[in-house]
C-alpha atoms as a PDB file:
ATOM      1  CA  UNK A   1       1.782   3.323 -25.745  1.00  0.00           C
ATOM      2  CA  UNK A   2       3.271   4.091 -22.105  1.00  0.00           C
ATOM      3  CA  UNK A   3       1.668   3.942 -18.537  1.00  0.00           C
ATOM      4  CA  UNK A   4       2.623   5.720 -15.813  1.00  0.00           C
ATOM      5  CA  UNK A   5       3.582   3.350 -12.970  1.00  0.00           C
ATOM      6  CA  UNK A   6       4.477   4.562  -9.021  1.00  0.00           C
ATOM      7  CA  UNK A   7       6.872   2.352  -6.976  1.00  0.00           C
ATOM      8  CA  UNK A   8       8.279   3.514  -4.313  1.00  0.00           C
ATOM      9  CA  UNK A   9       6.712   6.558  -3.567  1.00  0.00           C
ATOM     10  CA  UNK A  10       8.320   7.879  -7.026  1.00  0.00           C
ATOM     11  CA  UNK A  11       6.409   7.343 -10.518  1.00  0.00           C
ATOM     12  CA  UNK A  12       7.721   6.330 -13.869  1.00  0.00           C
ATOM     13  CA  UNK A  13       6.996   6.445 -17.423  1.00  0.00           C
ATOM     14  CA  UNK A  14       7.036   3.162 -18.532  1.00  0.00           C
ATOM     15  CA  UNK A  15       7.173   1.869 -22.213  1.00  0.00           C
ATOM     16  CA  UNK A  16       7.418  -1.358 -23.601  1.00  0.00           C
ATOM     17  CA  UNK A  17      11.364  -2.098 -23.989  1.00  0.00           C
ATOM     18  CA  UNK A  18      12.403   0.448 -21.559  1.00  0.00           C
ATOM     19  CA  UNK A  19      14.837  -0.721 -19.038  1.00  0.00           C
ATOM     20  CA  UNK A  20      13.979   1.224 -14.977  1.00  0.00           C
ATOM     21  CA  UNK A  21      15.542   1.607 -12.459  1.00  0.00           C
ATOM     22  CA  UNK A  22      13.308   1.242  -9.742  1.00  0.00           C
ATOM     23  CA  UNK A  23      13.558   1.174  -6.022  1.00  0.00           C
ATOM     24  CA  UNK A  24      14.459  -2.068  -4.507  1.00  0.00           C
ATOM     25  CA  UNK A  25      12.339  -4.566  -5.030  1.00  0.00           C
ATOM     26  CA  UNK A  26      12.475  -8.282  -3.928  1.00  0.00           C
ATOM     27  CA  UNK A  27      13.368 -10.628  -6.727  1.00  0.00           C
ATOM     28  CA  UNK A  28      16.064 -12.367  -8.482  1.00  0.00           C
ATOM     29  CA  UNK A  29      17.379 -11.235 -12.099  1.00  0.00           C
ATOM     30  CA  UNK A  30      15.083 -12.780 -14.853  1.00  0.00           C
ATOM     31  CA  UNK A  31      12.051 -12.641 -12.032  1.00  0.00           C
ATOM     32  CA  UNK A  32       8.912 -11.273 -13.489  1.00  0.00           C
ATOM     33  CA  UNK A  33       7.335  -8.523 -11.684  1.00  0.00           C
ATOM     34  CA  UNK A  34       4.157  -7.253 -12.067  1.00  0.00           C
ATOM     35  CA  UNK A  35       3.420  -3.269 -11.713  1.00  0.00           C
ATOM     36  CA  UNK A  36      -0.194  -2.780 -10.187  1.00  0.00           C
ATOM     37  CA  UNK A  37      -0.135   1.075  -9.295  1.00  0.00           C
ATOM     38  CA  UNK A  38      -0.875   2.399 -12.939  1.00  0.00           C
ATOM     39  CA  UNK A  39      -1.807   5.734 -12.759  1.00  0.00           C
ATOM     40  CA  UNK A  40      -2.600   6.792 -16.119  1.00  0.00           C
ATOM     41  CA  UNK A  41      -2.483   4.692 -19.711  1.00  0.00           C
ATOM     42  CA  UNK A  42      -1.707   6.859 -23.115  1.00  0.00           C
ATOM     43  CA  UNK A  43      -2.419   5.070 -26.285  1.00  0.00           C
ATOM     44  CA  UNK A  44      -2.171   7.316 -28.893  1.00  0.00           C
ATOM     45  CA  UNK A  45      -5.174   9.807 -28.757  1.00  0.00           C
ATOM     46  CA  UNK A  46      -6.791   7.758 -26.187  1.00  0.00           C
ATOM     47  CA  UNK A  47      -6.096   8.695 -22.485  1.00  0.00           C
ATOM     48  CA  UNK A  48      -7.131   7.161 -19.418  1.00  0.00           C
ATOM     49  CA  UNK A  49      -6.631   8.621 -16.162  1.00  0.00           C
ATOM     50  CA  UNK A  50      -6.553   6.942 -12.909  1.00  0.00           C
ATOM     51  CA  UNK A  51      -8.143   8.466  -9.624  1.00  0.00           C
ATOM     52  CA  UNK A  52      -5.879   7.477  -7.835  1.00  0.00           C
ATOM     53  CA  UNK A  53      -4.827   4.849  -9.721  1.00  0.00           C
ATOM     54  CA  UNK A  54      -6.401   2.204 -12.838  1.00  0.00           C
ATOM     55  CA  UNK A  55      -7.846  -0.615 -11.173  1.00  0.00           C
ATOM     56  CA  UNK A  56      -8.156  -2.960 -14.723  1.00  0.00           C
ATOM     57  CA  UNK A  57      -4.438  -1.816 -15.576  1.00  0.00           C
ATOM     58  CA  UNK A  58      -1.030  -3.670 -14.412  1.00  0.00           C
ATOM     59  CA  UNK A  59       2.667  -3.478 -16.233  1.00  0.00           C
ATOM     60  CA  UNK A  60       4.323  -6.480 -16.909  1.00  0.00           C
ATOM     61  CA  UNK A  61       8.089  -5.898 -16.253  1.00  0.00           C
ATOM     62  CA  UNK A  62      10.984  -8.837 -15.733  1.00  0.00           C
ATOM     63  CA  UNK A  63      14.431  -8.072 -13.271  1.00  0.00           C
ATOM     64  CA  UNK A  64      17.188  -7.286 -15.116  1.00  0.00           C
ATOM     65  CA  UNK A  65      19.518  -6.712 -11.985  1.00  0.00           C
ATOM     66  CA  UNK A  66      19.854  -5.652  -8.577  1.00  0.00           C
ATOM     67  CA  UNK A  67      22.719  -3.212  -8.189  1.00  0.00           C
ATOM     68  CA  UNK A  68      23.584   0.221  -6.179  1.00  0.00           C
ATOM     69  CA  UNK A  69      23.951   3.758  -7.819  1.00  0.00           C
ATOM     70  CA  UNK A  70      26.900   5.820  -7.865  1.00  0.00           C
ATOM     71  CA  UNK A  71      27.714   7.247  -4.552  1.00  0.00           C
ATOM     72  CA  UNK A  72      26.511  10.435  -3.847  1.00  0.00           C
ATOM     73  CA  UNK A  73      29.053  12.752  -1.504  1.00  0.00           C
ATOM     74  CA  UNK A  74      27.764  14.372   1.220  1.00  0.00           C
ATOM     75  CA  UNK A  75      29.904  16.924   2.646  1.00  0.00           C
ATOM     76  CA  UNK A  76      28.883  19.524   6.149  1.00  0.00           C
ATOM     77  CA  UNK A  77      31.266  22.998   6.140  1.00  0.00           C
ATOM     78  CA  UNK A  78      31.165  25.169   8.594  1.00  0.00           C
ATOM     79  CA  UNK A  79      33.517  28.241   8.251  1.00  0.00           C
ATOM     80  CA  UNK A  80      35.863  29.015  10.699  1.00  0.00           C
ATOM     81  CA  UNK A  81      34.922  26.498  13.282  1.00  0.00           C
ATOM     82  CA  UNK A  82      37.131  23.489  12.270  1.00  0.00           C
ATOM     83  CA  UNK A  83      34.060  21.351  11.090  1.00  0.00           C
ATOM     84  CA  UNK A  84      33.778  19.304   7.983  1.00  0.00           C
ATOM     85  CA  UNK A  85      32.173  16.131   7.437  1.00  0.00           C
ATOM     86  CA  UNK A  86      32.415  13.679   4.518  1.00  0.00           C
ATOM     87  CA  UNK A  87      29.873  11.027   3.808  1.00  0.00           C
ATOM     88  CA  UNK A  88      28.649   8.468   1.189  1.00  0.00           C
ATOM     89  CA  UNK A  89      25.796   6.692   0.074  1.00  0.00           C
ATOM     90  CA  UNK A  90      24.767   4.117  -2.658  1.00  0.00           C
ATOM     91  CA  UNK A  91      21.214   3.284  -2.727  1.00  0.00           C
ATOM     92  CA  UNK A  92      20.148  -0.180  -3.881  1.00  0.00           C
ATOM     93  CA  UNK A  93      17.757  -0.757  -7.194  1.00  0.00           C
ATOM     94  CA  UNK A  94      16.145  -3.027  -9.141  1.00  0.00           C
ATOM     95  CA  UNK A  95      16.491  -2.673 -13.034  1.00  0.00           C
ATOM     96  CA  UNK A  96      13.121  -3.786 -14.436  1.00  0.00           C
ATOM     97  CA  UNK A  97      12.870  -4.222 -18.090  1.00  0.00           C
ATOM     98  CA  UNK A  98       8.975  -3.662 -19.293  1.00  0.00           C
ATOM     99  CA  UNK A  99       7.167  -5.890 -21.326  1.00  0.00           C
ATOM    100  CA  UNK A 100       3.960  -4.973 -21.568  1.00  0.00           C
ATOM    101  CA  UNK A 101       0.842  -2.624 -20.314  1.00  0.00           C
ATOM    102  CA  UNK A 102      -1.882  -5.120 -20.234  1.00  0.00           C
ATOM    103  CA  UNK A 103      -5.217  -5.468 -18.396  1.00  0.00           C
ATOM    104  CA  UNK A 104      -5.702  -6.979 -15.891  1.00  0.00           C
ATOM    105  CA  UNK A 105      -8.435  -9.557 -16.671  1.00  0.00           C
ATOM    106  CA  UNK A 106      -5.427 -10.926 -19.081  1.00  0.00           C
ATOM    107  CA  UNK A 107      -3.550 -11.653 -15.818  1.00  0.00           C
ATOM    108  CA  UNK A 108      -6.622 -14.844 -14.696  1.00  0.00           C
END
Protein backbone atom coordinates (compact mmCIF):
# COMPACT_ATOMS: atom_id res chain seq x y z
CA UNK A 1 0.00 0.00 0.00
CA UNK A 2 1.44 3.68 -0.68
CA UNK A 3 -0.34 7.14 -1.10
CA UNK A 4 0.84 9.82 -2.81
CA UNK A 5 1.13 12.84 -0.48
CA UNK A 6 2.07 16.77 -1.73
CA UNK A 7 3.84 19.07 0.79
CA UNK A 8 5.33 21.75 -0.23
CA UNK A 9 4.40 22.24 -3.57
CA UNK A 10 6.42 18.82 -4.30
CA UNK A 11 4.61 15.25 -3.95
CA UNK A 12 5.85 12.04 -2.47
CA UNK A 13 5.34 8.45 -2.51
CA UNK A 14 4.74 7.52 0.78
CA UNK A 15 4.78 3.93 2.31
CA UNK A 16 4.41 2.73 5.60
CA UNK A 17 8.13 2.63 7.17
CA UNK A 18 9.56 4.98 4.74
CA UNK A 19 11.56 7.71 6.22
CA UNK A 20 10.93 11.60 3.88
CA UNK A 21 12.42 14.18 3.67
CA UNK A 22 10.03 16.77 3.39
CA UNK A 23 10.07 20.50 3.26
CA UNK A 24 10.19 22.24 6.52
CA UNK A 25 7.62 21.72 8.55
CA UNK A 26 6.92 23.02 12.13
CA UNK A 27 7.43 20.41 14.79
CA UNK A 28 9.79 18.92 17.16
CA UNK A 29 11.49 15.33 16.56
CA UNK A 30 9.06 12.53 17.77
CA UNK A 31 5.99 15.15 16.83
CA UNK A 32 3.28 13.43 14.93
CA UNK A 33 2.23 14.98 11.81
CA UNK A 34 -0.58 14.34 9.93
CA UNK A 35 -0.48 14.44 5.87
CA UNK A 36 -3.98 15.71 4.54
CA UNK A 37 -3.16 16.40 0.73
CA UNK A 38 -3.42 12.65 -0.48
CA UNK A 39 -3.64 12.59 -3.94
CA UNK A 40 -4.02 9.14 -4.92
CA UNK A 41 -4.17 5.68 -2.61
CA UNK A 42 -2.79 2.22 -4.35
CA UNK A 43 -3.71 -0.89 -2.54
CA UNK A 44 -2.86 -3.59 -4.51
CA UNK A 45 -5.28 -3.77 -7.58
CA UNK A 46 -7.41 -1.20 -6.08
CA UNK A 47 -6.72 2.48 -7.09
CA UNK A 48 -8.20 5.55 -6.00
CA UNK A 49 -7.57 8.75 -7.54
CA UNK A 50 -8.01 12.09 -6.09
CA UNK A 51 -9.40 15.18 -8.12
CA UNK A 52 -7.49 17.16 -6.80
CA UNK A 53 -6.92 15.48 -3.90
CA UNK A 54 -8.86 12.42 -1.44
CA UNK A 55 -10.95 14.14 0.90
CA UNK A 56 -11.57 10.70 3.36
CA UNK A 57 -7.66 10.02 3.07
CA UNK A 58 -4.78 11.49 5.51
CA UNK A 59 -1.04 9.90 6.21
CA UNK A 60 -0.02 9.48 9.52
CA UNK A 61 3.75 10.34 9.69
CA UNK A 62 5.93 11.19 13.13
CA UNK A 63 9.33 13.82 12.94
CA UNK A 64 12.28 12.11 12.86
CA UNK A 65 14.52 15.34 12.58
CA UNK A 66 14.91 18.70 11.40
CA UNK A 67 18.20 19.14 9.59
CA UNK A 68 19.67 21.01 6.28
CA UNK A 69 20.85 19.21 3.01
CA UNK A 70 24.17 19.24 1.62
CA UNK A 71 25.10 22.52 0.18
CA UNK A 72 24.56 22.98 -3.23
CA UNK A 73 27.42 25.35 -5.12
CA UNK A 74 26.37 27.89 -7.14
CA UNK A 75 28.92 29.31 -9.28
CA UNK A 76 28.30 32.60 -12.26
CA UNK A 77 31.36 32.56 -15.15
CA UNK A 78 31.60 34.88 -17.45
CA UNK A 79 34.56 34.52 -19.94
CA UNK A 80 36.89 37.07 -20.37
CA UNK A 81 35.31 39.72 -18.27
CA UNK A 82 36.89 39.00 -14.81
CA UNK A 83 33.50 37.75 -13.29
CA UNK A 84 32.94 34.75 -11.14
CA UNK A 85 30.73 34.27 -8.35
CA UNK A 86 30.60 31.51 -5.71
CA UNK A 87 27.59 30.78 -3.61
CA UNK A 88 25.99 28.23 -1.19
CA UNK A 89 22.88 27.04 0.02
CA UNK A 90 21.47 24.39 2.50
CA UNK A 91 17.83 24.14 2.58
CA UNK A 92 16.11 23.11 5.81
CA UNK A 93 13.82 19.69 6.10
CA UNK A 94 11.87 17.77 8.10
CA UNK A 95 12.47 13.89 8.08
CA UNK A 96 9.01 12.35 8.56
CA UNK A 97 8.86 8.71 9.17
CA UNK A 98 5.23 7.24 7.89
CA UNK A 99 3.10 5.22 9.82
CA UNK A 100 0.17 4.74 8.28
CA UNK A 101 -2.44 5.67 5.26
CA UNK A 102 -5.63 5.71 7.12
CA UNK A 103 -9.05 7.36 6.65
CA UNK A 104 -9.96 9.90 7.87
CA UNK A 105 -13.14 9.09 9.87
CA UNK A 106 -10.37 6.95 11.98
CA UNK A 107 -8.85 10.36 12.87
CA UNK A 108 -12.58 11.46 15.28
Amino acid sequence: MYAIVESGGKQYKAEPGAVLKLEKLAGEPGDEILLDQVLLVADGEQVQVGRPVLEDKVVRGRIVEQARHKKVVIFKYKRRKDYHKKQGHRQYYTAVRIEGIEDRAAQS
